[in-house]
Protein backbone atom coordinates (compact mmCIF):
# COMPACT_ATOMS: atom_id res chain seq x y z
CA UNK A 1 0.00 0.00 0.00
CA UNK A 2 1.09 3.72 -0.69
CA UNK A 3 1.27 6.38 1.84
CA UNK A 4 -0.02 9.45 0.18
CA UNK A 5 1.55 11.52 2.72
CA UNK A 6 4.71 10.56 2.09
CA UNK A 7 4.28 10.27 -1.50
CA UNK A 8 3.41 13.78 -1.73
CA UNK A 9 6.26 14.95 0.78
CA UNK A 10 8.94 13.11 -1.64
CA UNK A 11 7.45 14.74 -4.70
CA UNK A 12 7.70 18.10 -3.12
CA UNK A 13 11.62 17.03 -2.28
CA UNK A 14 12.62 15.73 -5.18
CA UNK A 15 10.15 16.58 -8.06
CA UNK A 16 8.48 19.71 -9.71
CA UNK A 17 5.73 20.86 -7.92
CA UNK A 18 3.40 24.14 -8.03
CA UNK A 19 1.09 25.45 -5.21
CA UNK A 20 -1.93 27.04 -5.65
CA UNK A 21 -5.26 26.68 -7.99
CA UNK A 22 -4.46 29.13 -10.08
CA UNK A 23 -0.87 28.21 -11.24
CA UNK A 24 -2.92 24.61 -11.55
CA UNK A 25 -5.82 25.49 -13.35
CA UNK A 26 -3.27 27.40 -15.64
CA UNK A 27 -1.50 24.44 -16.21
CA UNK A 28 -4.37 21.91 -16.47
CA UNK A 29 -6.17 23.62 -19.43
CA UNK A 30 -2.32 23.33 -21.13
CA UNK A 31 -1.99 19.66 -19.64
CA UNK A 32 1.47 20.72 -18.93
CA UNK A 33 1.30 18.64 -14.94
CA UNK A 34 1.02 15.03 -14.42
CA UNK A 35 -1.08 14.95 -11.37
CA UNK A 36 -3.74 17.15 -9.43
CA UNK A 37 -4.12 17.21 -5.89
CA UNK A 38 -6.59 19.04 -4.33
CA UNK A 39 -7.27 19.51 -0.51
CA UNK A 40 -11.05 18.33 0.59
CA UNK A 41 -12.00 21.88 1.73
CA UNK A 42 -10.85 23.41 -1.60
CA UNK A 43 -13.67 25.91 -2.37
CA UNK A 44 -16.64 24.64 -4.86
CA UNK A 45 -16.13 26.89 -7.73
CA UNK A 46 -12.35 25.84 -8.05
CA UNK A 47 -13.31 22.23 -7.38
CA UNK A 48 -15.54 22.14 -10.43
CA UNK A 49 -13.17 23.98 -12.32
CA UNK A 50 -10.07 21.67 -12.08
CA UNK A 51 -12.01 18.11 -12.47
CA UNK A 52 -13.51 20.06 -15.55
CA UNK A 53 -10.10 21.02 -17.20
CA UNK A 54 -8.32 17.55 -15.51
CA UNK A 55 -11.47 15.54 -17.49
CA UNK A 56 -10.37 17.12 -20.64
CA UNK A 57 -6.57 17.41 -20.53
CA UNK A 58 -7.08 13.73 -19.02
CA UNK A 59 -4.82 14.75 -15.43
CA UNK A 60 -5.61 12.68 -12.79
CA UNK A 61 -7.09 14.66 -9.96
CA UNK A 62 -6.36 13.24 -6.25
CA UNK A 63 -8.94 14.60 -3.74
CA UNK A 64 -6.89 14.83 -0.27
CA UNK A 65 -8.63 13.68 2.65
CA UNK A 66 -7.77 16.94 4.71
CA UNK A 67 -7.66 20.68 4.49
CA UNK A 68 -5.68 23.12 2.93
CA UNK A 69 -3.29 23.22 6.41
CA UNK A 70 -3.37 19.67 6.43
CA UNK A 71 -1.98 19.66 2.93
CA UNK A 72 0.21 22.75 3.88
CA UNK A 73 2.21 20.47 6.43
CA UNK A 74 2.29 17.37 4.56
CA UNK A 75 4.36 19.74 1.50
CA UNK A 76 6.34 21.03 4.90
CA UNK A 77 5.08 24.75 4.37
CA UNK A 78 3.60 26.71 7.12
CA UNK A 79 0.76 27.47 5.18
CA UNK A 80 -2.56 26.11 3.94
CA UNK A 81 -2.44 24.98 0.14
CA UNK A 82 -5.34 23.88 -0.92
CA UNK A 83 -4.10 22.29 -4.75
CA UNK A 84 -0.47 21.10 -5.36
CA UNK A 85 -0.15 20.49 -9.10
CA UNK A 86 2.88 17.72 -9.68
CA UNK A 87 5.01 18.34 -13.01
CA UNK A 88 7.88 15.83 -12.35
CA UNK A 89 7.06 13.46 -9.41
CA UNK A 90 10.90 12.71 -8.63
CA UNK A 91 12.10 10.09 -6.56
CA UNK A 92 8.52 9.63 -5.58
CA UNK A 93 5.58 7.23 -6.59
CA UNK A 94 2.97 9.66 -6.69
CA UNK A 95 1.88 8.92 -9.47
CA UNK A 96 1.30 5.25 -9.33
CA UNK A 97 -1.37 6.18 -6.72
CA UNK A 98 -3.02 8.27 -9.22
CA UNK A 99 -3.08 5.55 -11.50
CA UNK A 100 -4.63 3.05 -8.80
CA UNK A 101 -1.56 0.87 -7.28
């Protein structure tokens, strides 16, 4: 089994990553990221916006079962982030859980 936790952390360390919906809704309607997390108390609006764009560039979108400072501490920022967008996953297997296992 995969620890998202530390799958994310190790992306962040090792891997491209962005922070913030914007910078990832930018980059979804390109496709130019691998992966979409977004934090469970991400607001509606952006929500429906990113699995929109995700559906069509065909991202796979990770809902994280926490908030924005829950996500915030598992990226080891102290601040909330409520979507991580992952260009290069690194040393990490981040994306494997996006694809299932």
């Amino acid at each position: 089994m995969i620890d998202l936790d530390r799958s994310i952390g190790l992306a962040v360390k090792t891997g491209k990553v962005l922070y913030g919906a914007n910078s990832a809704l930018e980059n979804a309607k390109t496709g130019k990221v691998r992966l979409i997390i977004r934090a469970a108390s991400c607001p509606e609006k952006c929500s429906r916006e990113l699995e929109y764009y995700c559906r069509l560039s065909n991202i796979p979108l990770i809902v994280y079962n926490g908030t924005g400072k829950d996500l915030g501490v598992v990226c080891g920022k102290p601040y909330a982030i409520s979507v991580l967008a992952v260009r290069e996953a690194g040393d990490s297997d981040i994306l494997k859980v996006a694809e299932g296992g």
